[in-house]
Protein backbone atom coordinates (compact mmCIF):
# COMPACT_ATOMS: atom_id res chain seq x y z
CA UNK A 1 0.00 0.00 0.00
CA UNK A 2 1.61 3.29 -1.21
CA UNK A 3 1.62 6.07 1.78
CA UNK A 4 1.04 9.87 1.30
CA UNK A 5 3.99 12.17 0.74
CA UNK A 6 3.71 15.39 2.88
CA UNK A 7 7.03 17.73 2.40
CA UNK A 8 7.62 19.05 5.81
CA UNK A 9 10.29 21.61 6.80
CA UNK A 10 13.97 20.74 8.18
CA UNK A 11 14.81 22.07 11.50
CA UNK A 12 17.34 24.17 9.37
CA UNK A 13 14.49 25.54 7.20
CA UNK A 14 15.40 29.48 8.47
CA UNK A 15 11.54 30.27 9.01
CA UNK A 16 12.26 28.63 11.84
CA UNK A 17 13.75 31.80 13.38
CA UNK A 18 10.86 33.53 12.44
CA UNK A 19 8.47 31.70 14.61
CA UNK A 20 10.52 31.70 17.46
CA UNK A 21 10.21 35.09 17.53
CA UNK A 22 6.61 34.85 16.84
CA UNK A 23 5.71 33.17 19.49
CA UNK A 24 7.69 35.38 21.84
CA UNK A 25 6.10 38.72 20.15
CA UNK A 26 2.61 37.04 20.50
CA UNK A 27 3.41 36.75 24.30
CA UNK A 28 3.99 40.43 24.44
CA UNK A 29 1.64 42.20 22.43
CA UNK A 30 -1.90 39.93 23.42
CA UNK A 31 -0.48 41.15 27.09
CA UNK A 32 -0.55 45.09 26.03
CA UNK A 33 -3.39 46.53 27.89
CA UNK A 34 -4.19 48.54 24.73
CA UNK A 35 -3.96 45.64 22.36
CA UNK A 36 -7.27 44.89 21.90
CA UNK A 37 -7.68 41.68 20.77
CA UNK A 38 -7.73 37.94 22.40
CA UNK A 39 -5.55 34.39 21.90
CA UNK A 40 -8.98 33.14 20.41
CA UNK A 41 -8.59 35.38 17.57
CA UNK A 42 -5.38 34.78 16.69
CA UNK A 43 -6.17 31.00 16.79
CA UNK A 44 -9.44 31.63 14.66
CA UNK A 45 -7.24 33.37 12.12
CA UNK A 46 -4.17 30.90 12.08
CA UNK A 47 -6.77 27.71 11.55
CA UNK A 48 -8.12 29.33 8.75
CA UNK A 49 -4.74 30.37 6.96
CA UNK A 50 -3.06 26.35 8.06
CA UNK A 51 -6.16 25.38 6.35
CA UNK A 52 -6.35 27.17 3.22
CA UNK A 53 -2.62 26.86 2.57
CA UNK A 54 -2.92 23.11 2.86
CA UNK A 55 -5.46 22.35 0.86
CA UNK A 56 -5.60 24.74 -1.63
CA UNK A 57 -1.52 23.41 -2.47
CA UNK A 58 -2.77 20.32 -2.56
CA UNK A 59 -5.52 20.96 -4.90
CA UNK A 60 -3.95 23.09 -7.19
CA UNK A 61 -0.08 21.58 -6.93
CA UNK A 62 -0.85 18.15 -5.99
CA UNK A 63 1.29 18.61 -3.52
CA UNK A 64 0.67 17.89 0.86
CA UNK A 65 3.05 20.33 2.72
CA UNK A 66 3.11 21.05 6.19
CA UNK A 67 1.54 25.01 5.85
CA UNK A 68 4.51 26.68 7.54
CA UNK A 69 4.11 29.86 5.36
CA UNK A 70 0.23 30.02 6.49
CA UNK A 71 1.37 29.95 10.18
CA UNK A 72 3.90 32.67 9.19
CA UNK A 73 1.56 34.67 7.21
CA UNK A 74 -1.50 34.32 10.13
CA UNK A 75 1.24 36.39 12.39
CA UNK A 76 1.40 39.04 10.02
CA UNK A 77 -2.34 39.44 9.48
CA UNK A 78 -3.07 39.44 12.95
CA UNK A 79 -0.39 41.59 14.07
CA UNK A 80 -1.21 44.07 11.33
CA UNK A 81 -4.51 44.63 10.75
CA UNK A 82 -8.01 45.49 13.28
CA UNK A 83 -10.64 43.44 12.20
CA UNK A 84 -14.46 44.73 13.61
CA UNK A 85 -15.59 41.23 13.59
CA UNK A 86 -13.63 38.20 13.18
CA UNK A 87 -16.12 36.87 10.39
CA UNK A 88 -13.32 39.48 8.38
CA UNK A 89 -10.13 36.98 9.15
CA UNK A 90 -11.93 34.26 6.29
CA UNK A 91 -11.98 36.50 3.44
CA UNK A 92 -8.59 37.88 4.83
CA UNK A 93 -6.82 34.36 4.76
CA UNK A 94 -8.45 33.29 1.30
CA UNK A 95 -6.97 36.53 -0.16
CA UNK A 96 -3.59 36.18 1.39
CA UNK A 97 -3.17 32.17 0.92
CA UNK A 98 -4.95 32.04 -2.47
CA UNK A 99 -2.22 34.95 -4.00
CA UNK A 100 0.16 31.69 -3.72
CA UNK A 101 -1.23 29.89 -6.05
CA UNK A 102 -3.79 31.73 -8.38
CA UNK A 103 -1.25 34.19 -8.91
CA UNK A 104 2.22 33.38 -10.22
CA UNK A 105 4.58 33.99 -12.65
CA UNK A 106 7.09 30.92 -14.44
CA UNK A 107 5.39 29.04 -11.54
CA UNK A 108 6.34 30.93 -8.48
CA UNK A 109 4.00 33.16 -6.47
CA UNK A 110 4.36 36.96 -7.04
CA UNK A 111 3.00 38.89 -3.97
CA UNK A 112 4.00 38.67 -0.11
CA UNK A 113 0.61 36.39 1.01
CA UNK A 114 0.82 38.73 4.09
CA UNK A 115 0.76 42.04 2.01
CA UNK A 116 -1.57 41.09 -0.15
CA UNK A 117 -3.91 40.24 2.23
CA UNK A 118 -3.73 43.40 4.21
CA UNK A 119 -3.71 45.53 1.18
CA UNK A 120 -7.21 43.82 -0.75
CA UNK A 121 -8.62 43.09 2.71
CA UNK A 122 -8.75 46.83 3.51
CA UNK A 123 -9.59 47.77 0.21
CA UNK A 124 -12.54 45.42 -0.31
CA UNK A 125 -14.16 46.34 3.54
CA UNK A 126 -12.60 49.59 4.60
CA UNK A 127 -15.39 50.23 7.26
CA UNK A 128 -14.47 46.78 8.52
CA UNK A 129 -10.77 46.39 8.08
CA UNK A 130 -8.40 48.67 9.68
CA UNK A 131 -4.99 48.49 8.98
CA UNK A 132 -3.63 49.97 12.16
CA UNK A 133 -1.77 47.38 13.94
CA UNK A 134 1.36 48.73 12.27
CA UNK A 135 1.51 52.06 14.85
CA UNK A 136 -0.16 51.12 17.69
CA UNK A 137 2.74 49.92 20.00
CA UNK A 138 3.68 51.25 23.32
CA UNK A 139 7.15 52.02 21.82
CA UNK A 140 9.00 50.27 24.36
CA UNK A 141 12.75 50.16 23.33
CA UNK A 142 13.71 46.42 24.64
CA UNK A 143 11.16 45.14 22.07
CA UNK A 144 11.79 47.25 19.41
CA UNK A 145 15.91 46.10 19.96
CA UNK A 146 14.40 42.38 20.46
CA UNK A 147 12.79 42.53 17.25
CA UNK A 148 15.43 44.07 15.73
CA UNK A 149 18.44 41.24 16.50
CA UNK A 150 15.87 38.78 15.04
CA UNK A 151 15.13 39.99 12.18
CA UNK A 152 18.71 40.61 11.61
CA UNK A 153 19.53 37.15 12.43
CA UNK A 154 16.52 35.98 10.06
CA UNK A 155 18.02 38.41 6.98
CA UNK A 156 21.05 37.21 7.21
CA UNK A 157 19.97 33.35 7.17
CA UNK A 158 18.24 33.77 4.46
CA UNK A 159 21.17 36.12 2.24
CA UNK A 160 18.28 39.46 2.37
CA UNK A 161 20.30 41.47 4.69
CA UNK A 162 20.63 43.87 1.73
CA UNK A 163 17.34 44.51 1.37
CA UNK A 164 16.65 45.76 4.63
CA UNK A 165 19.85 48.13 4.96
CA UNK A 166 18.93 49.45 1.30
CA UNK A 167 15.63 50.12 2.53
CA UNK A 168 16.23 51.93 6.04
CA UNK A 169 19.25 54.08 4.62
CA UNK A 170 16.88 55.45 1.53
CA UNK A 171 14.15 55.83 4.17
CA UNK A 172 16.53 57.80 6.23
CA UNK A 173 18.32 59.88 2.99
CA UNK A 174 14.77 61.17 1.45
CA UNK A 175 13.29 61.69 5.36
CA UNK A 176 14.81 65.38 5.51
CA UNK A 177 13.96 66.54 1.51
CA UNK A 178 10.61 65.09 1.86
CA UNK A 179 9.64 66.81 5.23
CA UNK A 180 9.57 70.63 3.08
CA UNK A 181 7.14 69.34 0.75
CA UNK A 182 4.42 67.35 3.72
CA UNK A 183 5.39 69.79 6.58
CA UNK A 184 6.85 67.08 8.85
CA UNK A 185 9.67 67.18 10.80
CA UNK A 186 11.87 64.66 9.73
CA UNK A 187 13.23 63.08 13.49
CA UNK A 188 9.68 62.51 13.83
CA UNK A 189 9.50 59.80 10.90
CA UNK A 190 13.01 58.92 11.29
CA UNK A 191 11.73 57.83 15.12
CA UNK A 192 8.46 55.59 13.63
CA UNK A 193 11.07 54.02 11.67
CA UNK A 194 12.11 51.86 14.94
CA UNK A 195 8.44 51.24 15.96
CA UNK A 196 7.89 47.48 16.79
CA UNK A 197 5.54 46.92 13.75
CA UNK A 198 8.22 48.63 11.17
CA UNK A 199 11.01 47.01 12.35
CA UNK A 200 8.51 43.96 11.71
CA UNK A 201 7.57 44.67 8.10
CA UNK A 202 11.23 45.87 7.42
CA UNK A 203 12.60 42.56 8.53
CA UNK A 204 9.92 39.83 7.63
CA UNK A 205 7.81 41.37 5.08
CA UNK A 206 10.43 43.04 2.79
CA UNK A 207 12.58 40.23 2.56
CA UNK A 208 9.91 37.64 1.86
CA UNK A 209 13.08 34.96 0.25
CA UNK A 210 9.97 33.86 -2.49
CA UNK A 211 9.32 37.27 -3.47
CA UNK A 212 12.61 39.13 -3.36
CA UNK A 213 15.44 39.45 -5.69
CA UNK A 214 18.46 37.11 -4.94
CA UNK A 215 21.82 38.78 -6.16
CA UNK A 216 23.03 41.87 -3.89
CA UNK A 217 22.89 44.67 -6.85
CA UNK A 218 19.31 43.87 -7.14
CA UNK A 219 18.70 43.72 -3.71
CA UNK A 220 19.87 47.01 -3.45
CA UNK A 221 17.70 48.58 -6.14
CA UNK A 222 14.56 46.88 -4.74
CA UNK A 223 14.77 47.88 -1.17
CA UNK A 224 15.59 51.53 -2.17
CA UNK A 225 12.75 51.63 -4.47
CA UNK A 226 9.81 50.07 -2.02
CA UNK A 227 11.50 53.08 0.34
CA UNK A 228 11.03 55.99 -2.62
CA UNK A 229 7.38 54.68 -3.35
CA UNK A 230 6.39 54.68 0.47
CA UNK A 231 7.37 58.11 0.64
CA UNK A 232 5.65 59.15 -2.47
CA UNK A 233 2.59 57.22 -1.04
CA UNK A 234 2.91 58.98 2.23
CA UNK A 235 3.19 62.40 0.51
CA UNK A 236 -0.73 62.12 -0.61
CA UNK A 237 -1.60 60.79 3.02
CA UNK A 238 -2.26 57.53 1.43
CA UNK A 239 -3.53 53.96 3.39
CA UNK A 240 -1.14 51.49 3.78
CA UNK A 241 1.83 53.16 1.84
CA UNK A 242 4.43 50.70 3.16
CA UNK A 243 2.32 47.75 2.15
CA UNK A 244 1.01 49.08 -1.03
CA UNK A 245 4.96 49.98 -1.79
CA UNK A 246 5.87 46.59 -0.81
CA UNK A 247 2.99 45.17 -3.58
CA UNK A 248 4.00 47.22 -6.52
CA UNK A 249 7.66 45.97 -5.92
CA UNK A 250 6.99 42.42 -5.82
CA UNK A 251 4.95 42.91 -9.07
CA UNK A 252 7.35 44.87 -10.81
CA UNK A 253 10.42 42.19 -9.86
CA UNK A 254 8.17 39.57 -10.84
CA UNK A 255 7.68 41.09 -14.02
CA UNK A 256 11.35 42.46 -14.66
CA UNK A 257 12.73 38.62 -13.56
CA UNK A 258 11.61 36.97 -16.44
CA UNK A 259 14.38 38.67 -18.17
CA UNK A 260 16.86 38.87 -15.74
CA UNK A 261 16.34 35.74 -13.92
CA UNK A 262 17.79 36.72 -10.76
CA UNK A 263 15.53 33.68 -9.25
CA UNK A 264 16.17 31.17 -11.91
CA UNK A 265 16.53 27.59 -9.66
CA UNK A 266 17.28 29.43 -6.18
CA UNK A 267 15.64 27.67 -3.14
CA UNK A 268 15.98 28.62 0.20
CA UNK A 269 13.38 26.58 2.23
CA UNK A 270 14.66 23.70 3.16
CA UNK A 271 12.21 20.87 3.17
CA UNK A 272 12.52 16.77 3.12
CA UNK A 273 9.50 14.37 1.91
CA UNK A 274 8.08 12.32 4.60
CA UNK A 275 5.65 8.68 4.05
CA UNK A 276 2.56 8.72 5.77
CA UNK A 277 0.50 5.42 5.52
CA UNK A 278 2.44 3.36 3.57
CA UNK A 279 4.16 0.15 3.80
């Protein structure tokens, strides 16, 4: 009798890192008086993202993997985004887990599920969905330096360091230029840029290994630009500008890749096949 293949993650897999600190974050922020929301959400929303990544891989790739990236991506969400009712998380997770797999290009997935979630969610039910999670934070310095040394570690694990540096140093270069033309002093944004939830997105979002280049020049060139484009989004007192920055850039590398292919064969998860049933 032939078993079931599942492809489960090694203990080397570097998203590992990721949910240790997950885990420890969780601990924190459902603890902030001001939080707002409850363990029973979170679970609510991670079911529904193991779920959908499960099956909806296995129905569309034929393939049974251990939904790692949904657990990842349910952090994000929930961290991220207020929700007025939790009936919001299901067409939050579809959006976010289906962008994996109804939308790729030369078979890989274009968008961050995370950002794409956030950014259609909030679009689709802006009465419902508020993207605020982001800045509220009590702007407590241990966590911010916590977050911080993981992320680092996590960059570097998965060769996206570059990203990250390119992104805070443009932030930082355009922060003084830009304040003459929104009336803002500049120390004040340079400050948000070590809020807990930026350092977050900086870290973890921007440097999604799937949906970010691989070789250092273009590394370079994509962190700088989702940095320029969040500026210009935040000069017309858009929603969302780091997220909707972060969504044109993963479209737009997508897009340029299948010219340069920077991606062409590069794997960084590191998974093994497992036999379930058989004998």
């Amino acid at each position: 009798m032939k078993g079931i293949s599942i492809t489960i993650p090694k203990l080397s897999d570097p998203r590992f890192i990721f949910l240790m600190f997950t885990f420890c974050f969780l601990g924190y922020i459902l603890f902030l008086p001001g939080y707002g929301r409850s363990a029973s959400e979170y679970l609510f929303l991670m079911s529904l993202c193991l779920f959908f990544d499960f099956f909806l891989r296995g129905i569309m790739d034929g393939k049974w993997v251990f939904p790692l990236s949904g657990l990842v991506s349910a952090f994000g969400l929930f961290m991220i985004c207020d929700v007025s009712s939790p009936i919001y998380y299901i067409p939050m997770a579809i959006l976010a887990m289906g962008s994996k797999f109804f939308i790729k290009i030369k078979s890989r997935h274009i968008f961050n599920p995370t950002t794409f979630g956030v950014v259609f969610t909030s679009l689709a039910f802006p009465s419902a969905v508020s993207p605020t999670g982001l800045l509220r934070w009590d702007g407590n310095l241990f966590m911010s330096l916590f977050i911080f040394i993981c992320g680092l570690l996590m960059v570097i694990k998965v060769n996206r360091w570059a990203v990250s540096a390119s992104y805070y140093l443009t932030a930082v270069a355009v922060a003084t230029p830009l304040s003459f033309f929104i009336h803002e002093n500049p120390y004040t944004y340079l400050h948000s840029l070590m809020w807990e939830g930026i350092v977050v997105y900086t870290f973890f979002n921007l440097t999604d290994p799937k949906t970010s280049p691989h070789k250092l020049k273009y590394q370079l060139l994509y962190g700088a630009s989702i940095a320029v484009l969040t500026q210009f989004f935040r000069t017309f007192d858009m929603r969302l500008p780091e997220h909707k920055a972060l969504l044109i850039a993963c479209f737009l590398y997508a897009a340029i890749d299948i010219y340069i292919r920077d991606k062409e064969k590069i794997e960084v998860w590191k998974v093994r096949e497992v036999s379930i049933g058989g004998r």
